[in-house]
C-alpha atoms as a PDB file:
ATOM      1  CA  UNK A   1     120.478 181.407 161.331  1.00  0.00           C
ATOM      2  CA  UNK A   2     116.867 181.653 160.374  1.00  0.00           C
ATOM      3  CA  UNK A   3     116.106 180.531 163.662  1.00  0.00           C
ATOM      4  CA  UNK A   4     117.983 183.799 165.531  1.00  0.00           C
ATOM      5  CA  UNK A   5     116.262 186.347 162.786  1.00  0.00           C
ATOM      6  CA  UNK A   6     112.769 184.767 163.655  1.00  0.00           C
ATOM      7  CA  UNK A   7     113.253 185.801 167.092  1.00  0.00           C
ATOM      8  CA  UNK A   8     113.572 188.991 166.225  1.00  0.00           C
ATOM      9  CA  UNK A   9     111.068 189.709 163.276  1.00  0.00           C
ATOM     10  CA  UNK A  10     108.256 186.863 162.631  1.00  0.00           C
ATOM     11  CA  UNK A  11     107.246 188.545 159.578  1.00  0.00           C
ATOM     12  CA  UNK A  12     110.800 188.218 158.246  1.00  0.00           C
ATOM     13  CA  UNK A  13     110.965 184.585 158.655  1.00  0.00           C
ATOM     14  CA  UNK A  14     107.829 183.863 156.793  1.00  0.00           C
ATOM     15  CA  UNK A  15     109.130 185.478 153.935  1.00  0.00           C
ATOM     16  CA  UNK A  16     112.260 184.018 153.821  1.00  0.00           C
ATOM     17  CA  UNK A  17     110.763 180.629 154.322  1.00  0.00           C
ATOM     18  CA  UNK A  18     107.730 180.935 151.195  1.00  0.00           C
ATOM     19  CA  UNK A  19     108.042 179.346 148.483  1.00  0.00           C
ATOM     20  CA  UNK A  20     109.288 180.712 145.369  1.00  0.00           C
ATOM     21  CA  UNK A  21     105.820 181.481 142.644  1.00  0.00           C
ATOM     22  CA  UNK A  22     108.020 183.952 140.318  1.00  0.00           C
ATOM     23  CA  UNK A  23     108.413 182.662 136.529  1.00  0.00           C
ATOM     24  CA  UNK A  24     111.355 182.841 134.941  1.00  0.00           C
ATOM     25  CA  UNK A  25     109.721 185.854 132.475  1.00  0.00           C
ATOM     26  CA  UNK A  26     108.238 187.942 135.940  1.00  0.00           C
ATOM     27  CA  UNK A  27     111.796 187.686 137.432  1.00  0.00           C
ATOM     28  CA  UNK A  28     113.003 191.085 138.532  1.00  0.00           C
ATOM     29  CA  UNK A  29     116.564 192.283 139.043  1.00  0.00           C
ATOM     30  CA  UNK A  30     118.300 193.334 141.699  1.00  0.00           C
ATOM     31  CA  UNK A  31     121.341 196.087 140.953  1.00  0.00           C
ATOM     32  CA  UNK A  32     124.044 195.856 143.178  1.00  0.00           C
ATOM     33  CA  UNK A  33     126.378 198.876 143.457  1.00  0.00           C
ATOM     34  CA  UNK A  34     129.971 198.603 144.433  1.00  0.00           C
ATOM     35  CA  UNK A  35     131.563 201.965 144.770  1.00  0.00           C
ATOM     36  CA  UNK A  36     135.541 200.716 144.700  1.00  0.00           C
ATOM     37  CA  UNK A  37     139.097 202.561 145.566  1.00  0.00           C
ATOM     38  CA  UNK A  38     142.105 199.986 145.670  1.00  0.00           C
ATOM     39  CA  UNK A  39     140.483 196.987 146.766  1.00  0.00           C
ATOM     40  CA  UNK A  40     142.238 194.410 144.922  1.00  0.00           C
ATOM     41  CA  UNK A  41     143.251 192.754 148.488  1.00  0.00           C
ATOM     42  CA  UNK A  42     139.172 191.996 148.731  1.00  0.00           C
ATOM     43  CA  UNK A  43     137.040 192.811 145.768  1.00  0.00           C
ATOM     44  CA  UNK A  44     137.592 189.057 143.958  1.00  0.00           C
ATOM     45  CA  UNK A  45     136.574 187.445 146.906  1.00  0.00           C
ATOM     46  CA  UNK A  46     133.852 189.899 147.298  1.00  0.00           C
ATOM     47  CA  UNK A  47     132.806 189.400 143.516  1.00  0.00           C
ATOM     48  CA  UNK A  48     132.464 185.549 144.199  1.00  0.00           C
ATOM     49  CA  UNK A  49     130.109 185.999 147.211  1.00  0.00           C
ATOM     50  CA  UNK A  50     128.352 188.311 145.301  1.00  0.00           C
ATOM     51  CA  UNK A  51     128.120 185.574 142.657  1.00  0.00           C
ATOM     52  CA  UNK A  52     127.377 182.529 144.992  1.00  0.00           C
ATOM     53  CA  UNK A  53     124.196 184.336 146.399  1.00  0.00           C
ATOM     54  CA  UNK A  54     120.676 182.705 145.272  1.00  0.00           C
ATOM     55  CA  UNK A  55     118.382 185.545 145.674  1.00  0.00           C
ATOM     56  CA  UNK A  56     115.038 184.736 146.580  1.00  0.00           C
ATOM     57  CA  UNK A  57     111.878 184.597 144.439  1.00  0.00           C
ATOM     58  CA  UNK A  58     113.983 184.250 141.427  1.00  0.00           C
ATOM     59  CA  UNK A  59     115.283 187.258 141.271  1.00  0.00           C
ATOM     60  CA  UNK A  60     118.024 188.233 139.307  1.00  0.00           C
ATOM     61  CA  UNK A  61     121.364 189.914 139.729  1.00  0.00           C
ATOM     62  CA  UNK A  62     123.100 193.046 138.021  1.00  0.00           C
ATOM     63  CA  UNK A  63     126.363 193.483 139.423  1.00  0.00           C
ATOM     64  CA  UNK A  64     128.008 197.503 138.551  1.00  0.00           C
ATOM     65  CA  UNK A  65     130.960 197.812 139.783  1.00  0.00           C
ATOM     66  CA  UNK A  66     132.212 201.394 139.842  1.00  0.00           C
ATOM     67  CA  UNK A  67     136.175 201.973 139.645  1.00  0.00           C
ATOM     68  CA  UNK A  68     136.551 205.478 141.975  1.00  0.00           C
ATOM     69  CA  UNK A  69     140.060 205.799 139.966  1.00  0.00           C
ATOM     70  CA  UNK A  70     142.060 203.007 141.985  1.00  0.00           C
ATOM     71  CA  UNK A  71     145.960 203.208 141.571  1.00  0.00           C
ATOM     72  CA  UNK A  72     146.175 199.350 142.427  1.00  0.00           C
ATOM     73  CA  UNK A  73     144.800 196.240 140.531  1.00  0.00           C
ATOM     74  CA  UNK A  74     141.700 197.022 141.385  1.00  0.00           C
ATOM     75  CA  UNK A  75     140.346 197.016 137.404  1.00  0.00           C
ATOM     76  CA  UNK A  76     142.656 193.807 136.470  1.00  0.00           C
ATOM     77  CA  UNK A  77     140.834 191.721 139.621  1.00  0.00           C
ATOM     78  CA  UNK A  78     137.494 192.547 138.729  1.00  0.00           C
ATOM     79  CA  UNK A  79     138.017 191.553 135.041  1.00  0.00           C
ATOM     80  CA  UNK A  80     139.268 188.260 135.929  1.00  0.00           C
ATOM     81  CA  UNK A  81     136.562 188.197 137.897  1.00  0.00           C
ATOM     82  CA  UNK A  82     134.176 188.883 134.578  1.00  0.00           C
ATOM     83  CA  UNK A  83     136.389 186.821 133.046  1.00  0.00           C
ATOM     84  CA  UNK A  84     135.960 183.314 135.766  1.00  0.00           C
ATOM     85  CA  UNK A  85     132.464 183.833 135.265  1.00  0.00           C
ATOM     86  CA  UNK A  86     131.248 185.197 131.793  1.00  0.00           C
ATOM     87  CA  UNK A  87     127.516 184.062 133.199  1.00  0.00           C
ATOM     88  CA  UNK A  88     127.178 186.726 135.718  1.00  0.00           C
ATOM     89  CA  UNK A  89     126.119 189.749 134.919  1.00  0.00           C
ATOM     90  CA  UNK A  90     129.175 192.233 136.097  1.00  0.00           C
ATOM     91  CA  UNK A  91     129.693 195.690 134.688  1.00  0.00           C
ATOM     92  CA  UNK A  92     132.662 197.019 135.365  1.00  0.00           C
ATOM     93  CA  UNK A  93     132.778 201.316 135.033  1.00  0.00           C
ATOM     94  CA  UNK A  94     136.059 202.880 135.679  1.00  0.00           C
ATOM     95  CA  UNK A  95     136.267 206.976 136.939  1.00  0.00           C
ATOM     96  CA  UNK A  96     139.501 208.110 135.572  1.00  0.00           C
ATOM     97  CA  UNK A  97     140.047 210.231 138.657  1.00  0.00           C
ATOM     98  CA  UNK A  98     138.832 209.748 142.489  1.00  0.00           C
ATOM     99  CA  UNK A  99     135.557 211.578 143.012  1.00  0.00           C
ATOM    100  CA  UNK A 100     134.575 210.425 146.362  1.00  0.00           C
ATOM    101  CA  UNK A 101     132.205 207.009 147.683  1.00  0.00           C
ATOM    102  CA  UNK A 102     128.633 209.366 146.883  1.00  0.00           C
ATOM    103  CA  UNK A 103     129.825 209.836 143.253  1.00  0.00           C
ATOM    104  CA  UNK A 104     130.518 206.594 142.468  1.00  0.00           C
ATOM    105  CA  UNK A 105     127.257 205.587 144.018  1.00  0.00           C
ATOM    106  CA  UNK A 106     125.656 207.941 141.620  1.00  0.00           C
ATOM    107  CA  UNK A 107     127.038 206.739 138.417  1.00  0.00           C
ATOM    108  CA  UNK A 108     126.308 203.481 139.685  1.00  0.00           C
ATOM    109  CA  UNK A 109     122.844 204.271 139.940  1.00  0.00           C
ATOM    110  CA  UNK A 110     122.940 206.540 136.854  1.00  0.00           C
ATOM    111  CA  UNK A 111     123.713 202.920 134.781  1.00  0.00           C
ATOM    112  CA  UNK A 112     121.732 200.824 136.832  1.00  0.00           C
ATOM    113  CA  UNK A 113     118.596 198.765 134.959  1.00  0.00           C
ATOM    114  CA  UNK A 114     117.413 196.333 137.849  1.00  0.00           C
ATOM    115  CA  UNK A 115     114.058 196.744 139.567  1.00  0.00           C
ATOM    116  CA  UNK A 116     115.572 196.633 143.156  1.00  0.00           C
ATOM    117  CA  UNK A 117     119.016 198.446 144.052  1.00  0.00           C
ATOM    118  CA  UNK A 118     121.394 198.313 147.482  1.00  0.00           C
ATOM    119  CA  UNK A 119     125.168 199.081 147.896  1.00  0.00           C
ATOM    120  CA  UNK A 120     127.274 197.038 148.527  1.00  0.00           C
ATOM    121  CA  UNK A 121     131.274 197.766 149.880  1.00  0.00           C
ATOM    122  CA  UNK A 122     133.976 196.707 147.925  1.00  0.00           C
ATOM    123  CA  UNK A 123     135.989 195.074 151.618  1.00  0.00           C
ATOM    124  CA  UNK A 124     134.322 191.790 153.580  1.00  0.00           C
ATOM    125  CA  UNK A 125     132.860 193.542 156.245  1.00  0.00           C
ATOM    126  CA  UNK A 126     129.373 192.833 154.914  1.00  0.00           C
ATOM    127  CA  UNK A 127     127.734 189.440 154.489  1.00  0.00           C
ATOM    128  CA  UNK A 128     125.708 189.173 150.662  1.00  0.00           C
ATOM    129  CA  UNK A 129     123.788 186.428 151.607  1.00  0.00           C
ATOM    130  CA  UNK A 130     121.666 188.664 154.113  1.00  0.00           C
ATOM    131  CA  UNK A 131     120.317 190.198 150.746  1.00  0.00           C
ATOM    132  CA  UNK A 132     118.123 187.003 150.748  1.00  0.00           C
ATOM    133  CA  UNK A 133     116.487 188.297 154.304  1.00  0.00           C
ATOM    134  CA  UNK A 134     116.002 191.855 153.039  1.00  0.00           C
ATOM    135  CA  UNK A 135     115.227 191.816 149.507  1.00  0.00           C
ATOM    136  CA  UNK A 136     111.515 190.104 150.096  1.00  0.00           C
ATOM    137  CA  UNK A 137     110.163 192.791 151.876  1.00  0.00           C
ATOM    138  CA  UNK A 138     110.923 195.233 148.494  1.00  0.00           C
ATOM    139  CA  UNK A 139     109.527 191.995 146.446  1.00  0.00           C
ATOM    140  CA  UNK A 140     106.465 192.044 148.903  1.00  0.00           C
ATOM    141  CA  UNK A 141     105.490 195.681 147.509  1.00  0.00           C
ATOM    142  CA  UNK A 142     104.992 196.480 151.441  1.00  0.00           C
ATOM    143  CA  UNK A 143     107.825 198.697 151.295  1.00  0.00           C
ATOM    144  CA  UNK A 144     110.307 200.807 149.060  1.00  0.00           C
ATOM    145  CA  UNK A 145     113.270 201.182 151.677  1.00  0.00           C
ATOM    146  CA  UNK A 146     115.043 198.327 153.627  1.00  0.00           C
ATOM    147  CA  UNK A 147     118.454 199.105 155.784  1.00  0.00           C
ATOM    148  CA  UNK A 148     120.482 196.143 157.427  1.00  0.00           C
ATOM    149  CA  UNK A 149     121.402 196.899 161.031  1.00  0.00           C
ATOM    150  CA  UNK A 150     124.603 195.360 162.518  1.00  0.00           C
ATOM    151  CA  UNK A 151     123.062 196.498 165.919  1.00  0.00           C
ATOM    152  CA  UNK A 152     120.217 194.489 166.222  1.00  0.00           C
ATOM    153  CA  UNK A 153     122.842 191.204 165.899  1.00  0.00           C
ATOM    154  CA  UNK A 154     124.260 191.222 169.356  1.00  0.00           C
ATOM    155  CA  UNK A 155     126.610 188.781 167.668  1.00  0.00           C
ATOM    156  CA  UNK A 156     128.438 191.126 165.974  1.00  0.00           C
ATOM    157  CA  UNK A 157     131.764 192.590 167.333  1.00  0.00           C
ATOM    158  CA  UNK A 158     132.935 196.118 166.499  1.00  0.00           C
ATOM    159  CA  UNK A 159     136.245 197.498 165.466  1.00  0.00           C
ATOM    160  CA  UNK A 160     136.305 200.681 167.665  1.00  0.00           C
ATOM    161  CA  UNK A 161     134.454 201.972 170.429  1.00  0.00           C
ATOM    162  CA  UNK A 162     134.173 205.338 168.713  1.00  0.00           C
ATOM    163  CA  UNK A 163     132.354 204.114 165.368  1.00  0.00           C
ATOM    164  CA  UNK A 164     130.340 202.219 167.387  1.00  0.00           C
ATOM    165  CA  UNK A 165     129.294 205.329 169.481  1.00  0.00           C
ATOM    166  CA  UNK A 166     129.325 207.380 166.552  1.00  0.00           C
ATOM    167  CA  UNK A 167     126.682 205.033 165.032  1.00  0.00           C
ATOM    168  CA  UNK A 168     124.408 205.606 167.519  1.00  0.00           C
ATOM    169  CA  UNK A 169     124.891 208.977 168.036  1.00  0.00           C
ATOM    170  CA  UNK A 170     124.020 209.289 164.047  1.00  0.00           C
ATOM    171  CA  UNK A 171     121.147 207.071 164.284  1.00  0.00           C
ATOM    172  CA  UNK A 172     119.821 208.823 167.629  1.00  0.00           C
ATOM    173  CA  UNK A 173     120.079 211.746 165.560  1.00  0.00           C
ATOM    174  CA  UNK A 174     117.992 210.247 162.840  1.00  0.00           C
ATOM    175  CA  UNK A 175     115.058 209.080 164.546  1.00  0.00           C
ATOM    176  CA  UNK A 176     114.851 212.710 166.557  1.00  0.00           C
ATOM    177  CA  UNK A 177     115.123 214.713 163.629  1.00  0.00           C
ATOM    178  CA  UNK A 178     112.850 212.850 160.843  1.00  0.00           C
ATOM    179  CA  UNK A 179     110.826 210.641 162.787  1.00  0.00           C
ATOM    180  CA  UNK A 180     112.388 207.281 162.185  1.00  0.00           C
ATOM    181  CA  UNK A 181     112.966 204.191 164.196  1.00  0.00           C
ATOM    182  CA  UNK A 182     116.545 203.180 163.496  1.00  0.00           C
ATOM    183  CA  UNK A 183     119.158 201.016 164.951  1.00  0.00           C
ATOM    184  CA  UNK A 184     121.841 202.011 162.576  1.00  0.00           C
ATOM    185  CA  UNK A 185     121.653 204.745 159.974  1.00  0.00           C
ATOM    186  CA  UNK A 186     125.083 204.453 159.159  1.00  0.00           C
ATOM    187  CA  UNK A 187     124.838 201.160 157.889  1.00  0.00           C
ATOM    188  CA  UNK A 188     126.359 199.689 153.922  1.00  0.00           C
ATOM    189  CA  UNK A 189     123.198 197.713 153.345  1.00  0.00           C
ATOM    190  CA  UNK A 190     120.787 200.178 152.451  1.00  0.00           C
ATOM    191  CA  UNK A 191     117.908 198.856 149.807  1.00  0.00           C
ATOM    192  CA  UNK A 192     115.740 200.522 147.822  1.00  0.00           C
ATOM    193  CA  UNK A 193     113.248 200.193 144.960  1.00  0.00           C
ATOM    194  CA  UNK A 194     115.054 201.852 141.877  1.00  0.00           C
ATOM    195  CA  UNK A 195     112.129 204.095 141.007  1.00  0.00           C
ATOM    196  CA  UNK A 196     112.160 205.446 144.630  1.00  0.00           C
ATOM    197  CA  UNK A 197     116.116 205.917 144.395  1.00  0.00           C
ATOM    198  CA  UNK A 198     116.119 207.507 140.589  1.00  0.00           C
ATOM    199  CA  UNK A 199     113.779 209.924 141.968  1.00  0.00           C
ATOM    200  CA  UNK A 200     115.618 211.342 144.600  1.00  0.00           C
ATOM    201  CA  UNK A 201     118.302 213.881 143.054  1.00  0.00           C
ATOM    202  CA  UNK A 202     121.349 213.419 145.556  1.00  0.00           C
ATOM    203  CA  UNK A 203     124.177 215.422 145.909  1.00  0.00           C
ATOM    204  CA  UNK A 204     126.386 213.723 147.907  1.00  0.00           C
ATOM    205  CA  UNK A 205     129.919 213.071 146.681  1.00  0.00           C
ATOM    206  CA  UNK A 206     132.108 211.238 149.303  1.00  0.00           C
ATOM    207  CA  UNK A 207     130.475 209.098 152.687  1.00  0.00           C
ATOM    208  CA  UNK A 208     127.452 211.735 153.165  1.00  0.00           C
ATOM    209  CA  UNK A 209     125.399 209.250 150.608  1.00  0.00           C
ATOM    210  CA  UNK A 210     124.005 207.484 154.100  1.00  0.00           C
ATOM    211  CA  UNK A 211     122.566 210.549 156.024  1.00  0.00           C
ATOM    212  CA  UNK A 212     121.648 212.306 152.652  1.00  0.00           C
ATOM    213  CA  UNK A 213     120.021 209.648 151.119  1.00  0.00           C
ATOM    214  CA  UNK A 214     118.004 208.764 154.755  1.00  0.00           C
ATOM    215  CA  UNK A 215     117.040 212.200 155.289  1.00  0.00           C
ATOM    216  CA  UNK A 216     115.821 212.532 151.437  1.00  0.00           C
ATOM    217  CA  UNK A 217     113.941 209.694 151.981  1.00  0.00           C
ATOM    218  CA  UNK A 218     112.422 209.793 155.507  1.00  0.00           C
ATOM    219  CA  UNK A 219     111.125 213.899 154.289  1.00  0.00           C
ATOM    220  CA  UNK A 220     108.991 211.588 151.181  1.00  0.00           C
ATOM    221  CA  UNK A 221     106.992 209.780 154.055  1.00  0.00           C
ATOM    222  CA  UNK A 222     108.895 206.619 153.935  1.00  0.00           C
ATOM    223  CA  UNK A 223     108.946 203.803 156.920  1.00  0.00           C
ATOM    224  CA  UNK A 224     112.434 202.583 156.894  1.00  0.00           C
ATOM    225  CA  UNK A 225     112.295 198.852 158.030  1.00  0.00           C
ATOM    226  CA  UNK A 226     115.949 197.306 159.385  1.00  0.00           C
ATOM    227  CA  UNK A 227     116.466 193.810 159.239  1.00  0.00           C
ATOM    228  CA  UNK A 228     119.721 192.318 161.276  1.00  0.00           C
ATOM    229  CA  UNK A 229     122.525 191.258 159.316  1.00  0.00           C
ATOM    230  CA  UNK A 230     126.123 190.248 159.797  1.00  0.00           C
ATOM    231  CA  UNK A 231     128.898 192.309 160.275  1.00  0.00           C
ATOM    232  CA  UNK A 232     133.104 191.707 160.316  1.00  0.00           C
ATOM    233  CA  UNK A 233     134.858 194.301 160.722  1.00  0.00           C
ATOM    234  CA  UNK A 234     138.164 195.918 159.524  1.00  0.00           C
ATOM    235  CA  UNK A 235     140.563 198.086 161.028  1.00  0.00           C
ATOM    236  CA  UNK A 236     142.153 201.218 159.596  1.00  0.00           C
ATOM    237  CA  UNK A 237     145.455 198.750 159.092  1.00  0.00           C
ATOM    238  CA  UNK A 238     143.375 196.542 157.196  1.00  0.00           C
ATOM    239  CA  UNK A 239     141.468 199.493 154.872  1.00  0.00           C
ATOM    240  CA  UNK A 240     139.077 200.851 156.699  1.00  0.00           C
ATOM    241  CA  UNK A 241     138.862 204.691 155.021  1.00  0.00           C
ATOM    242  CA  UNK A 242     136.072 206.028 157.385  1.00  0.00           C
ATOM    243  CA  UNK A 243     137.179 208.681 159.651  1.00  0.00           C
ATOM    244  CA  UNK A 244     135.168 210.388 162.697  1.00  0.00           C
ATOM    245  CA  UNK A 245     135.056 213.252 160.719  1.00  0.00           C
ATOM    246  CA  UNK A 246     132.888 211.628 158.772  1.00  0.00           C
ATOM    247  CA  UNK A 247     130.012 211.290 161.818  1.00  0.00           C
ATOM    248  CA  UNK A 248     130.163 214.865 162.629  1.00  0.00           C
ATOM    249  CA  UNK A 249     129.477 215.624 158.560  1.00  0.00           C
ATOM    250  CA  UNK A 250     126.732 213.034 158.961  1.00  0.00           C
ATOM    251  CA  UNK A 251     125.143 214.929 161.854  1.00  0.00           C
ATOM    252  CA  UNK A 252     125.636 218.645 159.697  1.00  0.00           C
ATOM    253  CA  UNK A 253     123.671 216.637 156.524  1.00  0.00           C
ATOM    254  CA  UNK A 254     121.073 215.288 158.542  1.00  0.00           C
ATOM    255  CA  UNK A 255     120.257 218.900 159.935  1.00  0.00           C
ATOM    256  CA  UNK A 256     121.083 220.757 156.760  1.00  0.00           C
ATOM    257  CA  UNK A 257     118.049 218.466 155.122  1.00  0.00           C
ATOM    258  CA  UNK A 258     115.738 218.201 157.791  1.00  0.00           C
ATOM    259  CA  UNK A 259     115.357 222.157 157.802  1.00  0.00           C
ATOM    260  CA  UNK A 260     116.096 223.258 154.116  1.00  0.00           C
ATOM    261  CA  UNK A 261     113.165 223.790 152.061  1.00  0.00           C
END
């Protein structure tokens, strides 16, 4: 695997490949944010991923989990989950009622402590492990902003034609209107230094976090670096809640924010 990503970014490689100098006491954390709405088909098995992943340089993990007021057994599967492994570090923060995917992204990041933050979907369409390839480029100090593009793996399939389209259209978007360089703005993986994350006051409440939170932080003066990762994909049968609706109020955010004062 390591092989493939070197092709692509050299620099990426060598960080994956150095050795690890952190202490145990200089360790830093990495929050990972799990907005949820009846998952229990996939959230265990996401949990235990989640838990299996050795993050590099000795860095930590801080697992929030945040409950957008499922009506299945969402709640009881991530408590056994707590429960299987009382060593992890898994909060578990229940909204009574169903606020939307941005809100429960913001009161995850409203409880967050770690040094280091990304989302992370509650379904198996996203591959933890490729946390290891982005997270040393945050540890590096080079950047504050990491996204993980399914498009630059031409191994990865793709459910429908029309996300696919509508990711590119979105990202085509992106790059025009604030200067960036991206493959796919739509992307889960999305990392960030906390302290660049705290400080940006979003007010997204439902799957406008992506182009809000890009177009907040491409108008600071960040870079955005993408690294590859992998990518399995669900269909609608199987959970999949995005709807195109949801690309054309991606393309309304982006230019709302990219000409508001």
């Amino acid at each position: 695997m390591l092989t493939y990503y070197h092709c692509i970014h050299k620099q990426l490689f060598a960080y994956c490949m150095a050795q690890d100098q952190t202490t145990e006491a200089e360790a830093k954390v990495l929050s990972i944010i799990i907005p949820s709405y009846n998952e229990e088909k996939t959230i265990a098995t996401v949990l235990e991923k989640l838990h299996g992943v050795q993050l590099p340089h000795g860095a930590k993990k801080e697992i929030v989990v945040v409950d957008d007021g499922s009506k299945d057994n969402t709640q009881s599967e991530v408590q056994q989950a707590i429960e299987a492994h009382p060593e992890a570090n898994i909060r578990y923060i229940r909204q009574e009622r169903n606020q939307g995917k941005g809100m429960a992204i913001r009161k995850g990041i409203e409880v967050m402590t770690g040094d280091y933050v990304v989302i992370q979907d509650a379904d198996l369409e996203y591959e933890p492990e490729d946390f290891c390839l982005m997270l040393p480029f945050l540890q590096s100090g080079e950047y504050e902003v990491v996204y993980g593009s399914r498009f630059q793996n031409r191994r990865n399939r793709h459910s429908y034609q029309s996300f696919y389209w509508g990711g590119r259209l979105v990202s085509l978007v992106t790059n025009l209107l604030y200067n960036q360089n991206l493959t796919d703005e739509p992307t889960c993986y999305k990392m960030f230094t906390a302290k660049l994350l705290r400080s940006i006051p979003l007010k997204c409440t439902g799957f406008e976090f992506c182009p809000e939170v890009t177009a907040k932080v491409s108008r600071l003066g960040h870079w955005i670096l993408e690294v590859p990762i992998h990518y399995y994909p669900r269909s609608v049968e199987e959970g999949k809640k995005i709807k195109w609706t949801d690309g054309v109020e991606a393309l309304l955010v982006l230019f709302k924010y990219r000409f508001s004062k």
